[in-house]
N, C-alpha and C. Protein backbone atom coordinates (compact mmCIF):
# COMPACT_ATOMS: atom_id res chain seq x y z
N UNK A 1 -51.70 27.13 -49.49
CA UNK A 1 -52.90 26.32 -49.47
C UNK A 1 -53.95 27.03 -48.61
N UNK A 2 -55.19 26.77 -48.98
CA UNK A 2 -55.91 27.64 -48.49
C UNK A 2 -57.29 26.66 -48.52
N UNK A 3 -58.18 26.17 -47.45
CA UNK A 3 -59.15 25.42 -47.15
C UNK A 3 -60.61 26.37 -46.88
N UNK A 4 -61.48 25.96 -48.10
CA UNK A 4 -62.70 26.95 -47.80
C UNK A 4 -63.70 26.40 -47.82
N UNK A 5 -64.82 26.79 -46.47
CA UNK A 5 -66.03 26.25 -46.30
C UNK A 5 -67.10 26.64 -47.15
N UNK A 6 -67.91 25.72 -48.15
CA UNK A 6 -69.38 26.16 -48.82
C UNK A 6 -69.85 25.08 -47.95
N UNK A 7 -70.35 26.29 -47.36
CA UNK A 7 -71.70 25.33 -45.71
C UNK A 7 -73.38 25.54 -46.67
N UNK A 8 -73.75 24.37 -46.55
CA UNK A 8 -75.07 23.98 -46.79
C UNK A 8 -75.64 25.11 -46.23
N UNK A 9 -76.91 26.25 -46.87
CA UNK A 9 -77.73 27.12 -46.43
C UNK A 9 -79.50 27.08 -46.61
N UNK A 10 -79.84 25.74 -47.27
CA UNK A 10 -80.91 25.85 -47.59
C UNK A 10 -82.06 25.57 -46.70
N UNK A 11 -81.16 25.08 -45.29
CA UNK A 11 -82.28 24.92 -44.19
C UNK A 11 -82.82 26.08 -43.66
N UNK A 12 -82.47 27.30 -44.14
CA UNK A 12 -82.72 28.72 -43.56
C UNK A 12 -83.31 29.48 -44.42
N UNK A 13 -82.64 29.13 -45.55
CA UNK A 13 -82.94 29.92 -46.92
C UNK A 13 -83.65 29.69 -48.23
N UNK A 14 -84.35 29.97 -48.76
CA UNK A 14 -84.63 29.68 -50.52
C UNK A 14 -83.56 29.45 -51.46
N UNK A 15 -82.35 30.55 -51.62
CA UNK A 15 -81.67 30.75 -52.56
C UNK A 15 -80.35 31.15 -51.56
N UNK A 16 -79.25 30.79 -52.18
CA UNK A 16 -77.92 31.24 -51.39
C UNK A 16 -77.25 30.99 -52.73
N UNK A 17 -76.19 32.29 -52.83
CA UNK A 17 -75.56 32.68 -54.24
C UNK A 17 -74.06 33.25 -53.59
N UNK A 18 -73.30 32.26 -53.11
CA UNK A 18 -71.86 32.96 -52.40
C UNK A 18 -70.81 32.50 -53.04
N UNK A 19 -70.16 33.80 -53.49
CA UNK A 19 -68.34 34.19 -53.90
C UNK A 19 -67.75 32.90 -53.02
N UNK A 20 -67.12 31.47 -53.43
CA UNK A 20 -66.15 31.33 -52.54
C UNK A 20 -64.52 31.59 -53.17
N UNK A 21 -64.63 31.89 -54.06
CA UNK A 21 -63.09 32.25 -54.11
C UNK A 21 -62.77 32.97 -55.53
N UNK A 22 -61.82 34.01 -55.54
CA UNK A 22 -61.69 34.55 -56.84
C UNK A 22 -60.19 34.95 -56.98
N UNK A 23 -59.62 34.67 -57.91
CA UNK A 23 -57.78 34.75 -57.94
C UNK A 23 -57.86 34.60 -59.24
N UNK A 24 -57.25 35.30 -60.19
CA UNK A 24 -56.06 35.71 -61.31
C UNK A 24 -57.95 35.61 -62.32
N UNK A 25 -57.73 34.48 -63.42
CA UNK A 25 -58.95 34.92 -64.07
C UNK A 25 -60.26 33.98 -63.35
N UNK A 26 -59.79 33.45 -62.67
CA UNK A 26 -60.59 32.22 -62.15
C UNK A 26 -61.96 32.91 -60.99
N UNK A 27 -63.36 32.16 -61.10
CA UNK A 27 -63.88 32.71 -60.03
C UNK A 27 -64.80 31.27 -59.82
N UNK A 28 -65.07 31.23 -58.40
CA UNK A 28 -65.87 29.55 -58.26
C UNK A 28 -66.80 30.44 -57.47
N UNK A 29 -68.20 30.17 -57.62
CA UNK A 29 -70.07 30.60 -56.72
C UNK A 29 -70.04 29.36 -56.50
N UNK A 30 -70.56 29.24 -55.34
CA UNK A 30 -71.91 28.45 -54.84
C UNK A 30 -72.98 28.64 -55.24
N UNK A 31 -73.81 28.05 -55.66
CA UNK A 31 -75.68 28.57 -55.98
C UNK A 31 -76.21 27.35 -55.19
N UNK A 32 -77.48 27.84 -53.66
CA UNK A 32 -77.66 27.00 -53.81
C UNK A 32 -79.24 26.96 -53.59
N UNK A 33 -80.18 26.07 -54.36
CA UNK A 33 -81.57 26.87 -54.56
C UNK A 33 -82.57 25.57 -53.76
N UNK A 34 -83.58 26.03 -53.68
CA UNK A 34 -84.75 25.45 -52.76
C UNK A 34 -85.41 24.69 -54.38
N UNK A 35 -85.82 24.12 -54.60
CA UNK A 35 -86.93 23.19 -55.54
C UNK A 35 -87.83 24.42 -55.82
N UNK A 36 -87.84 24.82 -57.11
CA UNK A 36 -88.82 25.59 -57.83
C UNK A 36 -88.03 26.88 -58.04
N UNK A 37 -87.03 26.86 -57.44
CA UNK A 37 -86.65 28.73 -57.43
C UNK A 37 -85.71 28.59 -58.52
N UNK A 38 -85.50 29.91 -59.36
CA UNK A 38 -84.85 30.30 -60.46
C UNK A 38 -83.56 31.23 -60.37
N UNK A 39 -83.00 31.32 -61.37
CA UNK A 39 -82.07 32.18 -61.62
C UNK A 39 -82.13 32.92 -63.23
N UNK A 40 -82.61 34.34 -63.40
CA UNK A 40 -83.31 34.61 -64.57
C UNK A 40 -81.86 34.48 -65.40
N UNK A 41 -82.58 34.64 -66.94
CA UNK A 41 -81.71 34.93 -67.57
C UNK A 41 -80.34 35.53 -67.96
N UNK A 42 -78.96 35.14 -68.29
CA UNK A 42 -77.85 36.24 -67.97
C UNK A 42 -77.01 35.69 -68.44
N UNK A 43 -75.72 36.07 -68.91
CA UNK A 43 -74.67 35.71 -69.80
C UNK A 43 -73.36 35.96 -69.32
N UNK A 44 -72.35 35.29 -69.18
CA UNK A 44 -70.58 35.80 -68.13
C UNK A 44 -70.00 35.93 -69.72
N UNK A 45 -68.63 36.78 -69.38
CA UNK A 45 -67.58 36.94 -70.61
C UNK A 45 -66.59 36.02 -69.74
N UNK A 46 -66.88 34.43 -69.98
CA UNK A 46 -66.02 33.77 -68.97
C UNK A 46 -66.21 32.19 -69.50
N UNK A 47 -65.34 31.29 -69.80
CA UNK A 47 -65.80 29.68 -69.91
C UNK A 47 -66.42 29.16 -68.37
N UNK A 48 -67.85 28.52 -68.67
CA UNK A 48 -68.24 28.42 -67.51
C UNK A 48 -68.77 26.57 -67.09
N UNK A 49 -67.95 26.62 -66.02
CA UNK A 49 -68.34 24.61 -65.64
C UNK A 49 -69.07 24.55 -64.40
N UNK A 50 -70.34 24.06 -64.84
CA UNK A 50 -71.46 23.81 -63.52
C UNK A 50 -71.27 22.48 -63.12
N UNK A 51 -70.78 22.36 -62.29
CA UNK A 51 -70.85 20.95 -60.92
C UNK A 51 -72.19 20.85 -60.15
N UNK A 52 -72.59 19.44 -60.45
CA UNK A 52 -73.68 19.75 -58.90
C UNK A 52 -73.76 18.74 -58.19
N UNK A 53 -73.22 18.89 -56.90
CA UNK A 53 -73.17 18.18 -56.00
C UNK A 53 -74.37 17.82 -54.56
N UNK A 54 -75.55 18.35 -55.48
CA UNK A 54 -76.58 17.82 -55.41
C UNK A 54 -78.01 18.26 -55.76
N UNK A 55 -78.81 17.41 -55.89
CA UNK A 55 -80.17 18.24 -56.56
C UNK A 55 -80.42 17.67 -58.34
N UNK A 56 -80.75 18.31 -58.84
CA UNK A 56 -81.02 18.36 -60.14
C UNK A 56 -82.08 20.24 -60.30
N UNK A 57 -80.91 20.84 -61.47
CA UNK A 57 -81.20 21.81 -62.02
C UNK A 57 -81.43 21.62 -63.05
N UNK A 58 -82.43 22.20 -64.07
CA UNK A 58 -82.55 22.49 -65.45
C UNK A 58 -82.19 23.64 -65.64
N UNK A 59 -81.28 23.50 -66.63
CA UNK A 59 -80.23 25.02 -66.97
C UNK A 59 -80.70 25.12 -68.94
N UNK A 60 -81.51 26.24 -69.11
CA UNK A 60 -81.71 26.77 -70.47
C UNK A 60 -80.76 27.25 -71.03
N UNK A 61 -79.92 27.38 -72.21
CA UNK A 61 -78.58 27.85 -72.72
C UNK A 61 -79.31 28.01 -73.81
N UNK A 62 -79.13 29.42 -74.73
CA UNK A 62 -79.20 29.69 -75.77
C UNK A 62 -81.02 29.18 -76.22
N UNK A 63 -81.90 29.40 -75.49
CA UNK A 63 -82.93 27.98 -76.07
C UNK A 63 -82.79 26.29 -75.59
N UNK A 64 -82.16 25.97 -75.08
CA UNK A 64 -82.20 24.77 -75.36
C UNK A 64 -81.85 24.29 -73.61
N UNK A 65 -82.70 23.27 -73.46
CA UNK A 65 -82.96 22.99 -71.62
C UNK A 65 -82.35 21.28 -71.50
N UNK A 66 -81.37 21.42 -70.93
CA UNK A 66 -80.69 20.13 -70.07
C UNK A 66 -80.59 20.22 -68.62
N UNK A 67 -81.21 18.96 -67.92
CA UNK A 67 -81.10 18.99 -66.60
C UNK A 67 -79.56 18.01 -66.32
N UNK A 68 -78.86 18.97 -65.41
CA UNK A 68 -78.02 18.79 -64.59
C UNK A 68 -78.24 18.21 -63.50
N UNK A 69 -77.10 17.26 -63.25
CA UNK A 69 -77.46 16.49 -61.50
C UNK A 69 -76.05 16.17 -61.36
N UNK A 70 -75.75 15.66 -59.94
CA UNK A 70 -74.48 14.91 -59.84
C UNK A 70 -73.72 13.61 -60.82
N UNK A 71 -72.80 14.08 -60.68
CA UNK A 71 -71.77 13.08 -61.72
C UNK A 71 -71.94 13.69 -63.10
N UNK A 72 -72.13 14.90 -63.21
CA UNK A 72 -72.40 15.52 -64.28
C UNK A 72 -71.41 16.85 -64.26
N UNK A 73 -71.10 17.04 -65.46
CA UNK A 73 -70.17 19.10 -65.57
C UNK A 73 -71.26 18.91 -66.86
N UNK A 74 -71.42 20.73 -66.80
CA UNK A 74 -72.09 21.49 -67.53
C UNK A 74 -70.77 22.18 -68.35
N UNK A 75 -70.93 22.66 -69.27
CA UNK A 75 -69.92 24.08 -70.20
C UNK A 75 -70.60 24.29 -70.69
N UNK A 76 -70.55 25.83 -70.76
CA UNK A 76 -70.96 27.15 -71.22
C UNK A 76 -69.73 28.19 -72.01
N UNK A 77 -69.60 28.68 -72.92
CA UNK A 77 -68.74 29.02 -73.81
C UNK A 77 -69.18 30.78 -73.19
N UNK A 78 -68.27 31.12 -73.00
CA UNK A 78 -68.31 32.79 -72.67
C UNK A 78 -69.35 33.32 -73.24
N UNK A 79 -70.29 34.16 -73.36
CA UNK A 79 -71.26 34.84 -73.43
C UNK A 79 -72.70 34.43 -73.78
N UNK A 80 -72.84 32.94 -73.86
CA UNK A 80 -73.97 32.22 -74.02
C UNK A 80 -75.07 32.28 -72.83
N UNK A 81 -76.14 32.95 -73.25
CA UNK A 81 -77.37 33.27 -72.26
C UNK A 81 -77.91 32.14 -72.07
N UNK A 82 -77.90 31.89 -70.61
CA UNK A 82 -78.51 30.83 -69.65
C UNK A 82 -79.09 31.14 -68.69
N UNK A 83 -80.10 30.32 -68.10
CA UNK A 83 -80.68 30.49 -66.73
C UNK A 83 -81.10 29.15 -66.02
N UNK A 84 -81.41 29.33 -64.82
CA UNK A 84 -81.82 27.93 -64.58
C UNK A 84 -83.15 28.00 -63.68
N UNK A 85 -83.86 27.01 -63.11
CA UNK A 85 -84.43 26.43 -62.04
C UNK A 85 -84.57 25.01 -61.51
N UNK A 86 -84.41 24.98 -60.30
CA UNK A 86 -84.03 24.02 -59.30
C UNK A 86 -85.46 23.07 -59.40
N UNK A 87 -85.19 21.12 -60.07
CA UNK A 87 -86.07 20.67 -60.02
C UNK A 87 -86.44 20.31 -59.18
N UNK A 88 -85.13 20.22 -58.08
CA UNK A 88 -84.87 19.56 -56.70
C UNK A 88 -84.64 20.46 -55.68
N UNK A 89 -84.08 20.42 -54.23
CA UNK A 89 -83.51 21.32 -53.74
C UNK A 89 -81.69 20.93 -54.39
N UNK A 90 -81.09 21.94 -54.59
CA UNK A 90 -79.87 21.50 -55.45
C UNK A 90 -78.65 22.75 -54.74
N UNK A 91 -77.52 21.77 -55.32
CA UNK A 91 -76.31 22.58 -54.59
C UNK A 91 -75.16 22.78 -55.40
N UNK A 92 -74.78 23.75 -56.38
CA UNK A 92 -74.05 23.85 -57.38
C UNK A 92 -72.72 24.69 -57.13
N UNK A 93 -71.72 23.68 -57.88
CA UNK A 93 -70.34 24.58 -58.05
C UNK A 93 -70.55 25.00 -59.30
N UNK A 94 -70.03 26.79 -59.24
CA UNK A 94 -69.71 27.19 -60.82
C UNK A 94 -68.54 28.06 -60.88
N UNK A 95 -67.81 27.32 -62.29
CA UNK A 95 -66.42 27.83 -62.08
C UNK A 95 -66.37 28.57 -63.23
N UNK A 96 -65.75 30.16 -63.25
CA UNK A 96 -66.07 30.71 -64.45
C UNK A 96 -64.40 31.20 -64.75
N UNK A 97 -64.23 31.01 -65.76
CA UNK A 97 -62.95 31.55 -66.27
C UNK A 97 -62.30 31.64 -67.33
N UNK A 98 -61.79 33.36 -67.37
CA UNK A 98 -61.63 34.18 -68.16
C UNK A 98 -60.53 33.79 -68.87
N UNK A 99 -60.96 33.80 -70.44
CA UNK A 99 -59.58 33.65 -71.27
C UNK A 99 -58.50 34.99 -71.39
C-alpha cells in the first residue's frame, strides 16, 4: 500500500500538470488549472477517465465540447484528440490506461 499526496497548487501557480503515479499500464496526472488557462490540443494511445474534483473544465474531443465538473467521469477512447480549458479554477484526476 502506498499513500500519495496531490497537494492543491493553484495558490502559487496558473497551471500544475504532476505524474502522481505510474505502474504496469496504468498512469494517474493531476492537472490543475487557474480559470481561463488551457491545455492545447493532443491525443494518448491509452483509455482515458477525467475526474474532477473540482472546478468545471470544458474538454473538446474530436470537435465536440462538454463541460466537466464534479460528480462527473469523462472517457476518452485511445487516440481521440482533445483539449481543454478551465471555466473555473479546476482540479482534475486523469487516469490513462493502456490496453
Amino acid at each position: 500500500m502506498e499513500l500519495i499526496a496531490a497537494p492543491y497548487h493553484l495558490n502559487d501557480k496558473a497551471k500544475n500538470i504532476q505524474p502522481i503515479l505510474n505502474v504496469e499500464k496504468t498512469k494517474i496526472i493531476n492537472i490543475q488549472l487557474q480559470q481561463g488557462e488551457t491545455v492545447p490540443e493532443h491525443a494518448v494511445d491509452a483509455d482515458v477517465a477525467i475526474i474532477a474534483r473540482s472546478g468545471k473544465v470544458n474538454f473538446t474531443v474530436e470537435g465536440k465540447t462538454v463541460e466537466v465538473s464534479p460528480q462527473q467521469v469523462l472517457y476518452m477512447a485511445p487516440l481521440e484528440k482533445h483539449s481543454l480549458a478551465a471555466v473555473e479554477a479546476s482540479d482534475l484526476m486523469v487516469v490513462q490506461t493502456k490496453r
